[in-house]
PDB file of N, CA and C in Angstrom:
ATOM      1  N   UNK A   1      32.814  13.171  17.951  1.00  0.00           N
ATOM      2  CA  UNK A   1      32.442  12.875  19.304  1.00  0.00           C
ATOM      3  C   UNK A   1      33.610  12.285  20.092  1.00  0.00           C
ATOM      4  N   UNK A   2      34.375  11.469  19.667  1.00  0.00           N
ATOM      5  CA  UNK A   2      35.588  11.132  19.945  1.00  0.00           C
ATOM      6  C   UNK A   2      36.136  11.988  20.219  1.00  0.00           C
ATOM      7  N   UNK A   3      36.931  12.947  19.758  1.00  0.00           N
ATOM      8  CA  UNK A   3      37.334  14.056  20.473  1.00  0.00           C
ATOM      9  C   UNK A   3      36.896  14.940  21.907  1.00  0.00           C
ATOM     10  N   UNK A   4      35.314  14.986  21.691  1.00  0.00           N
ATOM     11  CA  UNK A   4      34.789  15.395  22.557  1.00  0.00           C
ATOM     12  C   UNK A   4      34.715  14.646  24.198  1.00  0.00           C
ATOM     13  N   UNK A   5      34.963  13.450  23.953  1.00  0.00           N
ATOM     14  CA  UNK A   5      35.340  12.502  25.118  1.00  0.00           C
ATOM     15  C   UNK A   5      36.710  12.617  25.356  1.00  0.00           C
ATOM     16  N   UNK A   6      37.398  12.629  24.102  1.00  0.00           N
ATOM     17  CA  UNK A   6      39.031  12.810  24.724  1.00  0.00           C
ATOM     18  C   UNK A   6      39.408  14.291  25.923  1.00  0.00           C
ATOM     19  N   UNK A   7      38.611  15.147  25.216  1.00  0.00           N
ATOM     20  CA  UNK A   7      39.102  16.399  25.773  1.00  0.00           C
ATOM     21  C   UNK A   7      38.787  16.312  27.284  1.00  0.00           C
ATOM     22  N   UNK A   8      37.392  15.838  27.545  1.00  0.00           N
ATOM     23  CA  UNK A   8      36.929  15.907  29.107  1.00  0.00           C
ATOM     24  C   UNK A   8      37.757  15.096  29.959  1.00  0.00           C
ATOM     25  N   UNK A   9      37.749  13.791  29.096  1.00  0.00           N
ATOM     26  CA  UNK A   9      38.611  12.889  30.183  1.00  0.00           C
ATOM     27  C   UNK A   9      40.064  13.297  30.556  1.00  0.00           C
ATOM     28  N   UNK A  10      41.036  14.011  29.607  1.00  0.00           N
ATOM     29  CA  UNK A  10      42.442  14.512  29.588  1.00  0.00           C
ATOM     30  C   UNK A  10      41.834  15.930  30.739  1.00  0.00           C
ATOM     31  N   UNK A  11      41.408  16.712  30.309  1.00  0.00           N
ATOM     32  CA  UNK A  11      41.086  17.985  31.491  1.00  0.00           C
ATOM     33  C   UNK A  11      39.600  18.137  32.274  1.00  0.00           C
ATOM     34  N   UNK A  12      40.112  19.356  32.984  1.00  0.00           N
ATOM     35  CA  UNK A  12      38.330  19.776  33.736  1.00  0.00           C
ATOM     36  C   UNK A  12      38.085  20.783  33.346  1.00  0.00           C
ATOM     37  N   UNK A  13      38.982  21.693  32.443  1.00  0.00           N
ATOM     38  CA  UNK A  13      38.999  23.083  31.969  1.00  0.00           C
ATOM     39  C   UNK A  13      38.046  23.376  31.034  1.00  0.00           C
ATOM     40  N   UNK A  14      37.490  22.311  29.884  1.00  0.00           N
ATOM     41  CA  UNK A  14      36.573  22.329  29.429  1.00  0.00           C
ATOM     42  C   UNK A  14      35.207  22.245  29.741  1.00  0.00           C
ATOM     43  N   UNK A  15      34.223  23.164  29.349  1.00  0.00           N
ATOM     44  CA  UNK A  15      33.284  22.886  29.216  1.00  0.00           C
ATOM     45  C   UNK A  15      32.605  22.772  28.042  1.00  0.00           C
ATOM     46  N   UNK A  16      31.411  22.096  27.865  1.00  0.00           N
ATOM     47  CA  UNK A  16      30.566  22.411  26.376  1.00  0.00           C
ATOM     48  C   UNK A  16      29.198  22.131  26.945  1.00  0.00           C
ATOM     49  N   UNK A  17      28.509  23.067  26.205  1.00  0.00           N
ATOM     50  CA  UNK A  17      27.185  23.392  26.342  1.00  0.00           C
ATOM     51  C   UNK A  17      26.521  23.295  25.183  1.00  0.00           C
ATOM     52  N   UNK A  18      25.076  22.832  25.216  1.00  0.00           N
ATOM     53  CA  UNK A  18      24.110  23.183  23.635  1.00  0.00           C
ATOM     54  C   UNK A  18      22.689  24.141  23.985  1.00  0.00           C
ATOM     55  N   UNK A  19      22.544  24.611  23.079  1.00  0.00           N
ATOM     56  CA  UNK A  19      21.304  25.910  22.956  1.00  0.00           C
ATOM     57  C   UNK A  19      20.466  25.847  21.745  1.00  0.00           C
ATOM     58  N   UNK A  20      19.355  25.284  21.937  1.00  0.00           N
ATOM     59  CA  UNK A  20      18.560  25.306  20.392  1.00  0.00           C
ATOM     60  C   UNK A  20      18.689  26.315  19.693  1.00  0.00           C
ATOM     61  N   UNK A  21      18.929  27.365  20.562  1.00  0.00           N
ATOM     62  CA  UNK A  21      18.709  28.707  19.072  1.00  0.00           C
ATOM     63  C   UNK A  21      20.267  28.929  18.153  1.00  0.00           C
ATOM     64  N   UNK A  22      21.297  28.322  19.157  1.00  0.00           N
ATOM     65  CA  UNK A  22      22.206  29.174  18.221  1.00  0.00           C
ATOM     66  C   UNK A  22      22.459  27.360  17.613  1.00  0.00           C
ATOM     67  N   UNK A  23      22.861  28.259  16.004  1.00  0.00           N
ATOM     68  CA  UNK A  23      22.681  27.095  14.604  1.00  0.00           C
ATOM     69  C   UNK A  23      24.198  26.726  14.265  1.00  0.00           C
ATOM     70  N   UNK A  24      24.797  27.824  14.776  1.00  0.00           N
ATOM     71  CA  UNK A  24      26.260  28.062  14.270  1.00  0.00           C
ATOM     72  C   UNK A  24      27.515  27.244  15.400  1.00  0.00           C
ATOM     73  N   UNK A  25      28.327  26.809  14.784  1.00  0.00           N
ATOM     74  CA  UNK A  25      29.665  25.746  15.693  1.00  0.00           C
ATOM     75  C   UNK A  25      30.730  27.013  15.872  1.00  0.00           C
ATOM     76  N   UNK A  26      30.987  27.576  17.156  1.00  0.00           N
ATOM     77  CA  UNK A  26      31.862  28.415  17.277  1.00  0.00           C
ATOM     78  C   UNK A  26      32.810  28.191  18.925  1.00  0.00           C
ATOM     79  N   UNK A  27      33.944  28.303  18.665  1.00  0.00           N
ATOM     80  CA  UNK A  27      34.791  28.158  20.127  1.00  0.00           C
ATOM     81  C   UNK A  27      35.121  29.620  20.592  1.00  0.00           C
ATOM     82  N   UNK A  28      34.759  29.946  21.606  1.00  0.00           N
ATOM     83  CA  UNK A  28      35.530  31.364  22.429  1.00  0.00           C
ATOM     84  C   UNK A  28      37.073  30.599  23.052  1.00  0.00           C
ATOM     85  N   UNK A  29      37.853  30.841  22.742  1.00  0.00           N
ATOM     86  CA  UNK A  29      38.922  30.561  23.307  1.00  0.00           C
ATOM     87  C   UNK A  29      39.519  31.696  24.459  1.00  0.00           C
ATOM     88  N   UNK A  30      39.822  31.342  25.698  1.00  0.00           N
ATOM     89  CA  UNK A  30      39.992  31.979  26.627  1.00  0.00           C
ATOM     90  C   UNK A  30      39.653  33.752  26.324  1.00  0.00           C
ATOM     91  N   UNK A  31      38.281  33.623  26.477  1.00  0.00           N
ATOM     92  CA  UNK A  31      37.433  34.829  26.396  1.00  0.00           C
ATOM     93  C   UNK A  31      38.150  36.084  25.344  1.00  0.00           C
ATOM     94  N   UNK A  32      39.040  35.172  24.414  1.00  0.00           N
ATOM     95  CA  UNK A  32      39.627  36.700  23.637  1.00  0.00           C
ATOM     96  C   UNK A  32      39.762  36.140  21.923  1.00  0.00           C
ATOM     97  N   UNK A  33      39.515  34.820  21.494  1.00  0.00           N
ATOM     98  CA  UNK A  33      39.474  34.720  20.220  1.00  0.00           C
ATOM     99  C   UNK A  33      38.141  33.551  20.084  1.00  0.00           C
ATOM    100  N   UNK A  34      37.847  33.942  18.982  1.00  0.00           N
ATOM    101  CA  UNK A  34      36.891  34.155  18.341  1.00  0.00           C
ATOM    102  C   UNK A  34      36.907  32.852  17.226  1.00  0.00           C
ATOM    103  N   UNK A  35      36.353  31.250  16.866  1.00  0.00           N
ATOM    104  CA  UNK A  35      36.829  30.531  15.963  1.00  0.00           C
ATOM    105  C   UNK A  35      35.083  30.199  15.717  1.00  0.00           C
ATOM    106  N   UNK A  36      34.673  30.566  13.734  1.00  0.00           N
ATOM    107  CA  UNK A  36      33.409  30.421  13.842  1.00  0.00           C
ATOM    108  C   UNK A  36      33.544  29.379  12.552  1.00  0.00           C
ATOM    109  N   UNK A  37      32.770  28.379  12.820  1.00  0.00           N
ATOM    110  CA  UNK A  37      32.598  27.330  11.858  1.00  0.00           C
ATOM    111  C   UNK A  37      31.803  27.739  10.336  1.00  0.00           C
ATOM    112  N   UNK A  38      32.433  27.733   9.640  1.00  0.00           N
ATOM    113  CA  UNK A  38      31.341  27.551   8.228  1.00  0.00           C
ATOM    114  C   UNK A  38      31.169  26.341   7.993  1.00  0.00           C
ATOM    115  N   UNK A  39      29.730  26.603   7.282  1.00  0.00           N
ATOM    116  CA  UNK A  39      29.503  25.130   6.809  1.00  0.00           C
ATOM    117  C   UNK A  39      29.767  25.245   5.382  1.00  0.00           C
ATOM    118  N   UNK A  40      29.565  23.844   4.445  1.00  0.00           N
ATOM    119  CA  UNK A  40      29.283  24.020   2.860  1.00  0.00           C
ATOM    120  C   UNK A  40      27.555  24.208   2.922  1.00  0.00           C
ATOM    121  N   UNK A  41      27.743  25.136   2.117  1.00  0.00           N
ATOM    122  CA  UNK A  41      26.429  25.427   1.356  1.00  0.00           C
ATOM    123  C   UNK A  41      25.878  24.054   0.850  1.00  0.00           C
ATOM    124  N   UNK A  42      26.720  23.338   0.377  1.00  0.00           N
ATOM    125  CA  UNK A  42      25.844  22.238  -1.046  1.00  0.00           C
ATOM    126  C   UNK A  42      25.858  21.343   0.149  1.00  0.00           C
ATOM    127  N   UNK A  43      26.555  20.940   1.175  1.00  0.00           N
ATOM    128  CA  UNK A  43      26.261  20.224   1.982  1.00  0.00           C
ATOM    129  C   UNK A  43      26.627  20.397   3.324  1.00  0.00           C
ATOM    130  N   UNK A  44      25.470  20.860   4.083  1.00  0.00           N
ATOM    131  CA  UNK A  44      25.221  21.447   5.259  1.00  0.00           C
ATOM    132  C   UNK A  44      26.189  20.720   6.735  1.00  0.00           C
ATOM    133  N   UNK A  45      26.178  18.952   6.318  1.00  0.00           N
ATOM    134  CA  UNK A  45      27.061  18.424   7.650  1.00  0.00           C
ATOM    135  C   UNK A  45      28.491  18.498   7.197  1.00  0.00           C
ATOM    136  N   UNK A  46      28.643  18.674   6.350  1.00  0.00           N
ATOM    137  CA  UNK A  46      30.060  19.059   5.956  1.00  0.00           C
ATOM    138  C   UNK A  46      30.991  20.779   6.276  1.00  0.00           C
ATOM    139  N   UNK A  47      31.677  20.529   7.375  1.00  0.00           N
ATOM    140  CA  UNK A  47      32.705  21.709   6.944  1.00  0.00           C
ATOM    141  C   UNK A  47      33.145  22.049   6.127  1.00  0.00           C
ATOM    142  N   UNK A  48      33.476  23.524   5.714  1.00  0.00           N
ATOM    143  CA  UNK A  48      33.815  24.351   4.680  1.00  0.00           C
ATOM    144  C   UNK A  48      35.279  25.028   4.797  1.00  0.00           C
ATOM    145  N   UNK A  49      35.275  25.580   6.519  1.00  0.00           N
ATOM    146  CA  UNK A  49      36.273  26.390   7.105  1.00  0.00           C
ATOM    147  C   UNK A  49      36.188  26.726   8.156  1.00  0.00           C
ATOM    148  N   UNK A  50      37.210  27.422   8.436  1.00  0.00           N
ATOM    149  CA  UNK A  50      37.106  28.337   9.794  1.00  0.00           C
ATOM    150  C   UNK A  50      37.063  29.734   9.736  1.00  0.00           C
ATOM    151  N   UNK A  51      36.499  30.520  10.343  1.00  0.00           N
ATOM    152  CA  UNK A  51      36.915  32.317  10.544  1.00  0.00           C
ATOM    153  C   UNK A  51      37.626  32.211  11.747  1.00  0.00           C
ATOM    154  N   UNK A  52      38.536  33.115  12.074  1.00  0.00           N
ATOM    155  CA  UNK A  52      39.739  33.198  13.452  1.00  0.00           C
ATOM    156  C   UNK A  52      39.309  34.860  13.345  1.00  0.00           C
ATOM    157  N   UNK A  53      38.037  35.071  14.260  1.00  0.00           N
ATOM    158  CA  UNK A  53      38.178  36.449  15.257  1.00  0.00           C
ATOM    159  C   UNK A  53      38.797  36.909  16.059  1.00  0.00           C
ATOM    160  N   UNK A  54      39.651  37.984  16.117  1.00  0.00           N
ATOM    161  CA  UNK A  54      40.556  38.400  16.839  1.00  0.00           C
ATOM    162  C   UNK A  54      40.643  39.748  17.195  1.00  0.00           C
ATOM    163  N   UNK A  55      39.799  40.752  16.407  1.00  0.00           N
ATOM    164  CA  UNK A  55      39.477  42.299  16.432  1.00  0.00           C
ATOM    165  C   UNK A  55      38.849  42.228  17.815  1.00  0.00           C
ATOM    166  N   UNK A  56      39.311  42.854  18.856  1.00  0.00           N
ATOM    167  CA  UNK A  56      39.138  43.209  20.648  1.00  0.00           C
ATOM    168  C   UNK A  56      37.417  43.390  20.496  1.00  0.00           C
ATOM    169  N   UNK A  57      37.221  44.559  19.406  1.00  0.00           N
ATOM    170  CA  UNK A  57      35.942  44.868  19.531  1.00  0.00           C
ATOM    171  C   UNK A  57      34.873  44.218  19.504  1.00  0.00           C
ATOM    172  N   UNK A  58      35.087  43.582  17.940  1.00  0.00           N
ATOM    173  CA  UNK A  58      34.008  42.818  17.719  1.00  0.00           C
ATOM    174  C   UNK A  58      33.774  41.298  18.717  1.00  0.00           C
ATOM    175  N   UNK A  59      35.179  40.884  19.331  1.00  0.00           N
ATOM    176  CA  UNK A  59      34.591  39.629  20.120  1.00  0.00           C
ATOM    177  C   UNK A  59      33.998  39.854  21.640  1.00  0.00           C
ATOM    178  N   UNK A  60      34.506  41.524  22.093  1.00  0.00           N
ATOM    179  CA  UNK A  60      34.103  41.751  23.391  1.00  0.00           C
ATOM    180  C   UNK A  60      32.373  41.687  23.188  1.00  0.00           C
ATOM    181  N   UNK A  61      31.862  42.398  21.944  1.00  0.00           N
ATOM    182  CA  UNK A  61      30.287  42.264  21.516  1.00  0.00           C
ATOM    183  C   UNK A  61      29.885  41.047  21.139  1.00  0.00           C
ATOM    184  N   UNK A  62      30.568  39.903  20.804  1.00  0.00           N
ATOM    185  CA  UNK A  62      29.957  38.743  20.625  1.00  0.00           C
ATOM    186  C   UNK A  62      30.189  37.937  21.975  1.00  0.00           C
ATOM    187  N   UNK A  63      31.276  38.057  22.458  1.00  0.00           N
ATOM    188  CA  UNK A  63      31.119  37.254  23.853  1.00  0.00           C
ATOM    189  C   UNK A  63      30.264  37.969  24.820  1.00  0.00           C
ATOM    190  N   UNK A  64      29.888  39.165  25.079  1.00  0.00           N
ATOM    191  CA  UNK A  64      28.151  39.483  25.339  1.00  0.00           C
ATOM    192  C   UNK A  64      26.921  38.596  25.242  1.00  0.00           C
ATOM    193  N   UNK A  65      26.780  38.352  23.885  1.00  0.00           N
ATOM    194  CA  UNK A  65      26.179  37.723  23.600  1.00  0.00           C
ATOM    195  C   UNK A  65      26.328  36.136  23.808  1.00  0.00           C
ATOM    196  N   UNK A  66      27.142  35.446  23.625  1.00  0.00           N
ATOM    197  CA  UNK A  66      27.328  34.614  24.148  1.00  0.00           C
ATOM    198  C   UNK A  66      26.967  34.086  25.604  1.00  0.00           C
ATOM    199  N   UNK A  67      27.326  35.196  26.333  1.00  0.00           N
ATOM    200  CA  UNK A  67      27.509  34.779  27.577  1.00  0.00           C
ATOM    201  C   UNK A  67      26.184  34.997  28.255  1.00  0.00           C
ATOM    202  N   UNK A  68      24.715  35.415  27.715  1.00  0.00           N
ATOM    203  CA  UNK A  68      23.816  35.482  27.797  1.00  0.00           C
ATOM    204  C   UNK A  68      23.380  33.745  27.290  1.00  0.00           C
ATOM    205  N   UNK A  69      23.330  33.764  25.943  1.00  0.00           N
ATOM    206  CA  UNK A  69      23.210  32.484  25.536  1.00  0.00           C
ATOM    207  C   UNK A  69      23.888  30.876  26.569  1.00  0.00           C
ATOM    208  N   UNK A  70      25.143  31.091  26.783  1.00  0.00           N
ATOM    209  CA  UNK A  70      25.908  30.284  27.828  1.00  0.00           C
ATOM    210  C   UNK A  70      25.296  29.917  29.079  1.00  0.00           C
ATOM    211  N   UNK A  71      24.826  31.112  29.621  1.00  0.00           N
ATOM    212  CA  UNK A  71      23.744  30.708  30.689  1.00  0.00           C
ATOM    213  C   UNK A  71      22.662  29.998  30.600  1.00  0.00           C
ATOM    214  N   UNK A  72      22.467  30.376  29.752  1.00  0.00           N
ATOM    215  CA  UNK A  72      20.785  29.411  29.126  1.00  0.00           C
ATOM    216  C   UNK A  72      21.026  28.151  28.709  1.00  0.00           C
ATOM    217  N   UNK A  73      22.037  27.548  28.383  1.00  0.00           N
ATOM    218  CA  UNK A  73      22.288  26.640  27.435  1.00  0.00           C
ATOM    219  C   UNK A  73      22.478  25.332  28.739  1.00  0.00           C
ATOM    220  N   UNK A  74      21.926  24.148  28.049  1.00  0.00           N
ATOM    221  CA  UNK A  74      22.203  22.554  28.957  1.00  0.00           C
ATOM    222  C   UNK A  74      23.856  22.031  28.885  1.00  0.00           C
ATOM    223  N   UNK A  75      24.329  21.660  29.674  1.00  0.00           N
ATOM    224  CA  UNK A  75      25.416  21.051  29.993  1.00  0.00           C
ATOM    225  C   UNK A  75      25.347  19.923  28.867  1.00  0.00           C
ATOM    226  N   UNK A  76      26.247  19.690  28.248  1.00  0.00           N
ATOM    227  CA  UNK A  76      26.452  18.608  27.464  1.00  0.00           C
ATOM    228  C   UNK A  76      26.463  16.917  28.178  1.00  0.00           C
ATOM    229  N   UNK A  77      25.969  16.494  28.114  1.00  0.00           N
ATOM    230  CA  UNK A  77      26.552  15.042  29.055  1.00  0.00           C
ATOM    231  C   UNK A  77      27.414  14.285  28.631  1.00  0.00           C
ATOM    232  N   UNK A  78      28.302  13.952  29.991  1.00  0.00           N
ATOM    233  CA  UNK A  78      29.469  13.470  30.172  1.00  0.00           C
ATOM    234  C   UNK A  78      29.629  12.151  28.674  1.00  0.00           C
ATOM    235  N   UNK A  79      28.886  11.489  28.984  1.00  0.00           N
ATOM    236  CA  UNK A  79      28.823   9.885  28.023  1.00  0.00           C
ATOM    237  C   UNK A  79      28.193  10.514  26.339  1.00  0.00           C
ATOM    238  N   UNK A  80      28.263  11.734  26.362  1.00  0.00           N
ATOM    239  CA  UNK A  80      27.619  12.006  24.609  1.00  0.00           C
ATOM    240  C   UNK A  80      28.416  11.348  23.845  1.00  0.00           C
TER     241      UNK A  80
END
């Protein structure tokens, strides 16, 4: 969460949003890469890794989707 306060207060370029349905921690980075969080299996709040999407195709079809989801989704608040 710390981070998440650092970033807003240093820029305005960020945004972050939350959506009950999607389960998964993923960053679109300037609408062309793709960074999707794994978790550990044996323990779910724990990170595992990262995937780095970068194939044109597959992120132009997930940022679709996204950007359906994005609309729907609540603004994070400022003080989280």
């Amino acid at each position: 969460m710390r981070l998440l306060r650092e970033t807003h207060q240093a820029t305005t370029s960020v945004e972050t949003r939350i959506h009950p349905s999607v389960t998964a921690n993923f960053d679109l980075i300037d609408q062309r890469e793709l960074y999707l969080y794994v978790t550990d299996p044996f323990a779910r709040s724990r990170p595992l890794g990262t995937i780095h999407v970068n194939e044109s195709t597959l992120v132009e079809e997930l940022k679709g989707e996204f950007t359906t989801y994005w609309q729907e989704a609540e603004a994070l608040p400022e003080k989280y």
